[in-house]
Protein backbone atom coordinates (compact mmCIF):
# COMPACT_ATOMS: atom_id res chain seq x y z
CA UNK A 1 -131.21 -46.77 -104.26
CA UNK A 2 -127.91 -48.30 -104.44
CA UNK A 3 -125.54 -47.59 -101.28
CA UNK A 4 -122.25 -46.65 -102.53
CA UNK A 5 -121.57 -43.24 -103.67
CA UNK A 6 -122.36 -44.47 -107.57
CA UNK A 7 -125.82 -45.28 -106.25
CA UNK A 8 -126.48 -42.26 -104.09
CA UNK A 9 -124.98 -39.64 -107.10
CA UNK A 10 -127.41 -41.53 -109.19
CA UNK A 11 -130.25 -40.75 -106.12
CA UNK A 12 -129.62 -37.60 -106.29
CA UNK A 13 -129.95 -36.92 -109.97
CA UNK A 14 -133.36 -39.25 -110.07
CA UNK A 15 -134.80 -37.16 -107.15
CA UNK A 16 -134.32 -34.02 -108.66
CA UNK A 17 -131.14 -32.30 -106.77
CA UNK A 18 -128.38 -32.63 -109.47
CA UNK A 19 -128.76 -32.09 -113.46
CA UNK A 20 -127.34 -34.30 -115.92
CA UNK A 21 -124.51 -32.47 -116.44
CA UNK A 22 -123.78 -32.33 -112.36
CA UNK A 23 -124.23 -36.26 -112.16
CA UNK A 24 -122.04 -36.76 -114.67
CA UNK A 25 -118.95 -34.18 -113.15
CA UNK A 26 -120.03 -36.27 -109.58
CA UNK A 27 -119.20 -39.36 -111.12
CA UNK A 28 -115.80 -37.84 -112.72
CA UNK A 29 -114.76 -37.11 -109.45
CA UNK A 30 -115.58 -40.17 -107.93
CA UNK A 31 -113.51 -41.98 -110.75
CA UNK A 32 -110.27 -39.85 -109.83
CA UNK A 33 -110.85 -40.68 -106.53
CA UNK A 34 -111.55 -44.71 -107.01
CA UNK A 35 -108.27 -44.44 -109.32
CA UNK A 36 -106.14 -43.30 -105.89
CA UNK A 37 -108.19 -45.46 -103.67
CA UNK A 38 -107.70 -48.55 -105.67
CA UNK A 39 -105.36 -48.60 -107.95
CA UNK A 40 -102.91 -46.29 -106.17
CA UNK A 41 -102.84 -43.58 -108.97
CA UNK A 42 -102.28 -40.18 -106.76
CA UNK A 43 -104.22 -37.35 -109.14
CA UNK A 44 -102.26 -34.06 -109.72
CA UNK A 45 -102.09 -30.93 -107.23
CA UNK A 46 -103.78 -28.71 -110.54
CA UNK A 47 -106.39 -31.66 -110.66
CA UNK A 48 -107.52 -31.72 -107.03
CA UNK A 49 -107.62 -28.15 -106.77
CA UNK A 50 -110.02 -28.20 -110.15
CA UNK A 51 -111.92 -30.94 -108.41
CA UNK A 52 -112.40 -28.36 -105.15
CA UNK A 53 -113.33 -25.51 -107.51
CA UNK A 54 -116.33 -27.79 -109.02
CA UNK A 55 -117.75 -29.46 -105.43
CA UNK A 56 -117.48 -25.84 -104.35
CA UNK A 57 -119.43 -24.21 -107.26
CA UNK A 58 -121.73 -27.04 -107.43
CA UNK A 59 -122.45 -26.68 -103.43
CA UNK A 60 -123.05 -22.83 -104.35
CA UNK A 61 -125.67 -23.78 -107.36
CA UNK A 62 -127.43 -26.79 -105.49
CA UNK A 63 -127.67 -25.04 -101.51
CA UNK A 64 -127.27 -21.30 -102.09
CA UNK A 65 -128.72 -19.61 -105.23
CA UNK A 66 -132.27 -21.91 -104.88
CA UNK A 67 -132.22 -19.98 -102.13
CA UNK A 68 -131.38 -16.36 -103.06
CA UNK A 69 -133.85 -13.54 -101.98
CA UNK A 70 -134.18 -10.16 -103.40
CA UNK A 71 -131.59 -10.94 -105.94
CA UNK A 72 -129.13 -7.71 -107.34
CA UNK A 73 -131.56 -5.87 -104.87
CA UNK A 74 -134.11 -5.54 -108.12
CA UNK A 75 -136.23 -8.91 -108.28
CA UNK A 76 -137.21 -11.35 -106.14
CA UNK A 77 -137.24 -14.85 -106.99
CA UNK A 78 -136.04 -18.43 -105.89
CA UNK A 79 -133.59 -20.19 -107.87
CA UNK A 80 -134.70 -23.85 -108.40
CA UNK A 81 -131.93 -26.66 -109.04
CA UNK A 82 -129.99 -25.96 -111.49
């Protein structure tokens, strides 16, 4: 596995953690932020707070639902990785 953040998003979706669809938001993210890094293009207040909404969401459906017990107090189950 590759060491920069390209590599390890790419980890992650091989090992199992992220779907498609999260790899691919990961690495739309990672081009904003490469953009301000390196070519000094500062993204948009609506667009960081966008890009906090999805890390947040996507922290909620990777660490916290996989692990949701006794869901809507009716059924228990465990959420894989979605």
């Amino acid at each position: 596995m590759r060491q920069n953040l390209e590599g390890k998003i790419n980890g992650l979706f091989t090992g199992g953690i992220l779907t498609k669809n999260q790899t691919d938001i990961l690495h739309s993210i990672r081009d904003i932020g490469n953009e301000s890094a390196h070519e000094l293009v500062a993204p948009s207040k609506s667009t960081l707070e966008k890009v906090l909404e999805l890390i947040e969401f996507m922290f909620i459906t990777i660490y916290e639902l996989k692990n949701m017990k006794n869901f809507n107090g009716k059924m228990e189950c465990e959420i894989n990785y979605l």
